[in-house]
Protein backbone atom coordinates (compact mmCIF):
# COMPACT_ATOMS: atom_id res chain seq x y z
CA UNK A 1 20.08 23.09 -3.04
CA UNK A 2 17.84 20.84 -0.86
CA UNK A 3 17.50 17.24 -2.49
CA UNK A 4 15.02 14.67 -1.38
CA UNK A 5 16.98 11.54 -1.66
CA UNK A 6 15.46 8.09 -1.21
CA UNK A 7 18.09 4.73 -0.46
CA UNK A 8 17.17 0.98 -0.35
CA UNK A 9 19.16 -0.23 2.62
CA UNK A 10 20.16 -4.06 3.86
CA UNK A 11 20.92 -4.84 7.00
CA UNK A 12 21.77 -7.40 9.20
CA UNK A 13 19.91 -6.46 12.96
CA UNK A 14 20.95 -8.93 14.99
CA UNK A 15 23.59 -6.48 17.14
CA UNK A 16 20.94 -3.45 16.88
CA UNK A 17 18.03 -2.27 18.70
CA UNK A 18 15.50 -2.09 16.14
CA UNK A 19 15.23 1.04 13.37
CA UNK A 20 13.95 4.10 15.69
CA UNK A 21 16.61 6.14 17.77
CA UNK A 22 15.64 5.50 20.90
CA UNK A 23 17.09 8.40 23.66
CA UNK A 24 20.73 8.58 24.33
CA UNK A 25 21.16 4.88 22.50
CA UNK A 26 23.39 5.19 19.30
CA UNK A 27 22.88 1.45 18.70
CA UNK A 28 20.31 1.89 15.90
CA UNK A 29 19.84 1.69 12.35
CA UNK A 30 18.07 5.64 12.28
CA UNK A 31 21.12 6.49 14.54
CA UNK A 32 24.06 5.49 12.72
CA UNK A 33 23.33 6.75 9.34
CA UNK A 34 21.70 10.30 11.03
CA UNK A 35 25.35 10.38 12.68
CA UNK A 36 27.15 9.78 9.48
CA UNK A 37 24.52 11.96 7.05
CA UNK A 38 25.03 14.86 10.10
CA UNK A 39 28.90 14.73 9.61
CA UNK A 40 28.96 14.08 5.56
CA UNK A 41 26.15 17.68 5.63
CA UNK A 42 27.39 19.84 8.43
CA UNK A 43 23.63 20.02 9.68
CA UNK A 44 21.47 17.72 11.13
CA UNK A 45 19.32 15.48 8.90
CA UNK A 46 16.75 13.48 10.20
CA UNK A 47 15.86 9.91 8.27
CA UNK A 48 12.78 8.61 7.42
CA UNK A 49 12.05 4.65 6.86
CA UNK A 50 9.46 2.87 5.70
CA UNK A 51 8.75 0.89 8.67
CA UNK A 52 10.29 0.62 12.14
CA UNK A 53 11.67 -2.44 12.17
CA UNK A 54 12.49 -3.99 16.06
CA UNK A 55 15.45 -4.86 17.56
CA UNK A 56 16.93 -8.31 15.84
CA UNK A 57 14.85 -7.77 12.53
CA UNK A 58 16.81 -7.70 9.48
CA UNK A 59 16.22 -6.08 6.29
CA UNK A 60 16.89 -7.29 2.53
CA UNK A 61 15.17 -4.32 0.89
CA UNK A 62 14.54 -1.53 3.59
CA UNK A 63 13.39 1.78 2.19
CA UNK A 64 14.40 5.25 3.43
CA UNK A 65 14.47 9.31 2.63
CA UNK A 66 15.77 12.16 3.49
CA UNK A 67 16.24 15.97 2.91
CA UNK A 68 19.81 16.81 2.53
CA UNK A 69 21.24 20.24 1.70
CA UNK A 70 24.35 19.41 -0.53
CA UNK A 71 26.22 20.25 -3.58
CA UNK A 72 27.15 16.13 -3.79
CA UNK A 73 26.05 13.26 -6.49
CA UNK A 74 23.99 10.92 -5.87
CA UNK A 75 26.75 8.45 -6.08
CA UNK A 76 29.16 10.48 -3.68
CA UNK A 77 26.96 10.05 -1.26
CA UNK A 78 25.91 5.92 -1.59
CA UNK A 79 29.63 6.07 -1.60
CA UNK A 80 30.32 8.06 1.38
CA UNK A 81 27.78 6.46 3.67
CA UNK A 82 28.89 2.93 2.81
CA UNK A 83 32.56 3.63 3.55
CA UNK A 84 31.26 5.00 6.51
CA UNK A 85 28.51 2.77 8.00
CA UNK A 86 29.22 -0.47 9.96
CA UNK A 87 29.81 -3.96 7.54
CA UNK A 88 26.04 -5.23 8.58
CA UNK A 89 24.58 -2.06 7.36
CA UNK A 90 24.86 -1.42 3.32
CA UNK A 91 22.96 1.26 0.86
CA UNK A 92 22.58 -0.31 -2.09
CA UNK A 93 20.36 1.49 -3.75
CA UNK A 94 20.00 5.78 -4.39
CA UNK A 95 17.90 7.97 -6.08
CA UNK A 96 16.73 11.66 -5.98
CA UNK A 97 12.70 11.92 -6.12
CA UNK A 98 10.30 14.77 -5.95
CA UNK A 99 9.58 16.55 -2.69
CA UNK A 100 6.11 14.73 -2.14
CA UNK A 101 7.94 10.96 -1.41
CA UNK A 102 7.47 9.95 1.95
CA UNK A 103 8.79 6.18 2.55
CA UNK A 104 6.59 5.38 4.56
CA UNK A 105 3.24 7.45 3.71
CA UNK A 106 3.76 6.79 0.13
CA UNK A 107 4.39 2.67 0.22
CA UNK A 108 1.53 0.57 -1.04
CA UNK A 109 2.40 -2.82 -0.43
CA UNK A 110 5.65 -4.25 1.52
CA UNK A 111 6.68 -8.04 2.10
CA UNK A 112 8.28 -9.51 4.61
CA UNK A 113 9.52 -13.32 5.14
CA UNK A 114 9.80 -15.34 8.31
CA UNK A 115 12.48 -18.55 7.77
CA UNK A 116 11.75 -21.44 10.02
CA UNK A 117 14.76 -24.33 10.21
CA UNK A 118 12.07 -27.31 10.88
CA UNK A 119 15.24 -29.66 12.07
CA UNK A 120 16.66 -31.19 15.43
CA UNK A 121 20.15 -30.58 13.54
CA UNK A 122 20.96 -26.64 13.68
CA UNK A 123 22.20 -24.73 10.82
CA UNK A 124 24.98 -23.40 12.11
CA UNK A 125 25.82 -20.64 9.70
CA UNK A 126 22.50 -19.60 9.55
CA UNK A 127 21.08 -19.66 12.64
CA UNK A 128 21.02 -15.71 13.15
CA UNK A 129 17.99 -15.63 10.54
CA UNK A 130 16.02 -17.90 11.53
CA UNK A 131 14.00 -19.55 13.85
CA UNK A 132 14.08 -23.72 14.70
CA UNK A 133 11.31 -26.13 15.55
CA UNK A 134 12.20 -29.45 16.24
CA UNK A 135 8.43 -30.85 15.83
CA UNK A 136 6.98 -31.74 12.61
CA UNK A 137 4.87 -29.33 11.02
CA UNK A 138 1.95 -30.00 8.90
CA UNK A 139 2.72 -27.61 6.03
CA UNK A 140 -0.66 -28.34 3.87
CA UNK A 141 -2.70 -27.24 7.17
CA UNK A 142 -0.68 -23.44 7.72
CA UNK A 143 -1.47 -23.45 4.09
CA UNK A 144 -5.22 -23.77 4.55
CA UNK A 145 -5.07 -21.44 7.16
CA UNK A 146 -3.69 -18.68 5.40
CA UNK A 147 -6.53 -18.18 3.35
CA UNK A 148 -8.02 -16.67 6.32
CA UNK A 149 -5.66 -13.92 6.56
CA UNK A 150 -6.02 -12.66 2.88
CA UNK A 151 -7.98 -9.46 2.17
CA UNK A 152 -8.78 -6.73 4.09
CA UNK A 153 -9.40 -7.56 7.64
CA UNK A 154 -9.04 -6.26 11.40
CA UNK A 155 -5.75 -7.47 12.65
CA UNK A 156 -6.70 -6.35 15.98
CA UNK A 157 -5.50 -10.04 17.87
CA UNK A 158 -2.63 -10.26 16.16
CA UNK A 159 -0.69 -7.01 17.33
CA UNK A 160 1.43 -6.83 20.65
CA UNK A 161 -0.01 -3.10 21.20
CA UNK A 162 -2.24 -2.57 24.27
CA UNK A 163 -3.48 0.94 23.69
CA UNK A 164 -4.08 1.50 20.01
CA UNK A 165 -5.46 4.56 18.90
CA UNK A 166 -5.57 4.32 14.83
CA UNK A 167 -7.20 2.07 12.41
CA UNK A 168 -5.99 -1.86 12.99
CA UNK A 169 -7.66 -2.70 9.29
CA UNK A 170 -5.19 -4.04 7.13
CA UNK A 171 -5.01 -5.61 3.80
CA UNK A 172 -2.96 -9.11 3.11
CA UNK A 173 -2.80 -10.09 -0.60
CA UNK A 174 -1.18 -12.68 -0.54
CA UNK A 175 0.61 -15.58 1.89
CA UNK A 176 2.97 -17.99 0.90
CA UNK A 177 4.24 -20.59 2.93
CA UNK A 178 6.66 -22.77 0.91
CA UNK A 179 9.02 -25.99 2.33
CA UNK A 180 12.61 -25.83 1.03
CA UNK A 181 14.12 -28.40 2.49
CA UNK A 182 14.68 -28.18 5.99
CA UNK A 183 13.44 -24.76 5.78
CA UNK A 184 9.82 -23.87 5.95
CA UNK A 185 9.31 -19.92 4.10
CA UNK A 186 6.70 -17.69 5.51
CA UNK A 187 6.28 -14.69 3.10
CA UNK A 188 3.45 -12.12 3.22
CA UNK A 189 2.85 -9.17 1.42
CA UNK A 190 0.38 -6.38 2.06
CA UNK A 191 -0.55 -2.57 2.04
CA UNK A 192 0.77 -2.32 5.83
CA UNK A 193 1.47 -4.35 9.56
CA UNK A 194 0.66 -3.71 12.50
CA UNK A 195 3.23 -4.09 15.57
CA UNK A 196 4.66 -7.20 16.17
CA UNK A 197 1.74 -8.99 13.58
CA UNK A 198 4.15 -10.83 11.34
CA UNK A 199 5.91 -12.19 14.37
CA UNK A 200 2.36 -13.25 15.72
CA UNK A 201 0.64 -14.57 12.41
CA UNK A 202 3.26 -16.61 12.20
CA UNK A 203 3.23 -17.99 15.64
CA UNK A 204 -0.12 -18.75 15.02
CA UNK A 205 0.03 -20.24 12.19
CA UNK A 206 2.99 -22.58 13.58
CA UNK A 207 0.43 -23.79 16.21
CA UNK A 208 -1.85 -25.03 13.19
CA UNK A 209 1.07 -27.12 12.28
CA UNK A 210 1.87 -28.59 15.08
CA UNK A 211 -1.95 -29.72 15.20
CA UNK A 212 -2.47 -27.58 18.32
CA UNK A 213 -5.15 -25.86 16.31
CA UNK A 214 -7.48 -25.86 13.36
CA UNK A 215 -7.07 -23.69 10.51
CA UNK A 216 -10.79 -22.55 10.42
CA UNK A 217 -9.52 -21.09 14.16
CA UNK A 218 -7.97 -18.34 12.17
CA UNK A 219 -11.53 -16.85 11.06
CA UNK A 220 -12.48 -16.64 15.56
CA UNK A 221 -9.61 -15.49 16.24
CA UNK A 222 -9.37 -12.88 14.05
CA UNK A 223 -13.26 -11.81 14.89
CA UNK A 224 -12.35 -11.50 18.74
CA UNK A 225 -9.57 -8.93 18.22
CA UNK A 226 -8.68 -10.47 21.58
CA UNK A 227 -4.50 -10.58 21.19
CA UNK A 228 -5.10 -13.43 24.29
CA UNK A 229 -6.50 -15.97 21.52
CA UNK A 230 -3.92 -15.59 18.78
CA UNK A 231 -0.32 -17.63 19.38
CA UNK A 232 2.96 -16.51 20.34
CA UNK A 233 5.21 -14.00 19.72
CA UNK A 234 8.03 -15.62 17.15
CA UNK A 235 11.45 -14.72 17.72
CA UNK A 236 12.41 -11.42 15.57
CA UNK A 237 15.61 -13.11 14.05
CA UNK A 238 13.56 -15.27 11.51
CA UNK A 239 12.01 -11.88 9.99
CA UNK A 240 13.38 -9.65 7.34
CA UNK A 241 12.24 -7.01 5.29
CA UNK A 242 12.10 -7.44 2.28
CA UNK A 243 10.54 -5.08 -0.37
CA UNK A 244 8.71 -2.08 -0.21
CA UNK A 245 6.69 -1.28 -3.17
CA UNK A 246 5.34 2.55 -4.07
């Protein structure tokens, strides 16, 4: 009997090439557990996430679902894809839900977090999740500018797509940017993000810190929808996933 079954994945993407199965690649989160789901079935299953996270992003709380035509509990099968799946790739969370759930189509809200090391000394264990700036960074003024970003707005300047053919209106509830020690936090949460716009919010909002801009420049930025006027592209190994509400 055909079960819809919906997992919370981790994973660590530092060795992968984002979420989506891309060609003849098998280097991918979709492709290893549609490889192992194929073999544990006998037919092929196709997995849906939440979001399609790029190459180097890491997840804490990824969401996923997928139609599977078995006889096997819910817990045979968390158990049989983590004895099967690579160590940097874990379900740790499953649950059968009603035909309707769509991970991605039915999520309201997600969060993801961006870790800065804001040190000339490297962390050496962590380095593969995060990102380090040697300047100092004015954390009060990234504060102030966040305000800017909070409610429903067109994101249009802060996505890496050139030809976009939906709706680039999102909605941020909230932005935290918090200093813990050496580390400076970056965490947003809100109903959806664009391509690449986490990366380059927070890019931007790094500028503000290093006084290379004012926070009001959030507000003209954000008006031009010009992608020219926003700041760089952050490395993807300081962002994870890291909830997915529904």
């Amino acid at each position: 009997m055909e079960k819809n079954v919906k997992i919370t994945i981790q994973y660590d993407g530092s060795r992968y090439q984002g979420w989506q199965k891309l060609g003849d690649s098998t280097n991918t989160i979709q492709g290893k557990f549609e490889a192992i789901l194929e073999k544990m079935a006998g037919h092929p299953i196709s997995i849906q996430a939440s979001g399609r996270t790029d190459a180097g992003v890491h997840a804490h709380g990824q969401v996923a679902n997928f139609i599977l035509d078995s006889s096997m509990s819910m817990e045979e099968i968390k158990d049989y894809l983590n004895q099967y799946l690579p160590d940097d790739i874990a379900v740790i969370k499953i649950e059968e839900v009603s035909k309707r759930f769509h991970s991605r189509l039915s999520a309201i809200a997600k969060t993801y977090r961006y870790t800065v090391r804001n040190s000339k000394i490297p962390d050496v264990f962590q380095r593969k999740y995060m990102f380090r700036i040697e300047n100092k960074i004015d954390i009060k003024a990234m504060q102030k500018a966040s305000e800017y970003l909070t409610g429903e707005h067109d994101f249009k300047a802060f996505t890496s797509l050139k030809k976009i053919k939906k709706s680039t209106i999102r909605t941020i509830y909230e932005v935290k940017i918090e200093q813990q020690q050496d580390d400076i936090i970056f965490t947003y949460t809100g109903n959806g993000f664009l391509h690449h716009m986490v990366r380059i919010l927070t890019g931007t909002l790094l500028e503000i810190g290093k006084g290379n801009r004012q926070p009001e420049e959030i507000s003209e930025i954000m008006m031009s929808g010009n992608r020219e006027n926003a700041g760089p592209l952050v490395p993807a190994q300081g962002l994870s996933l890291m909830e997915v509400n529904y």
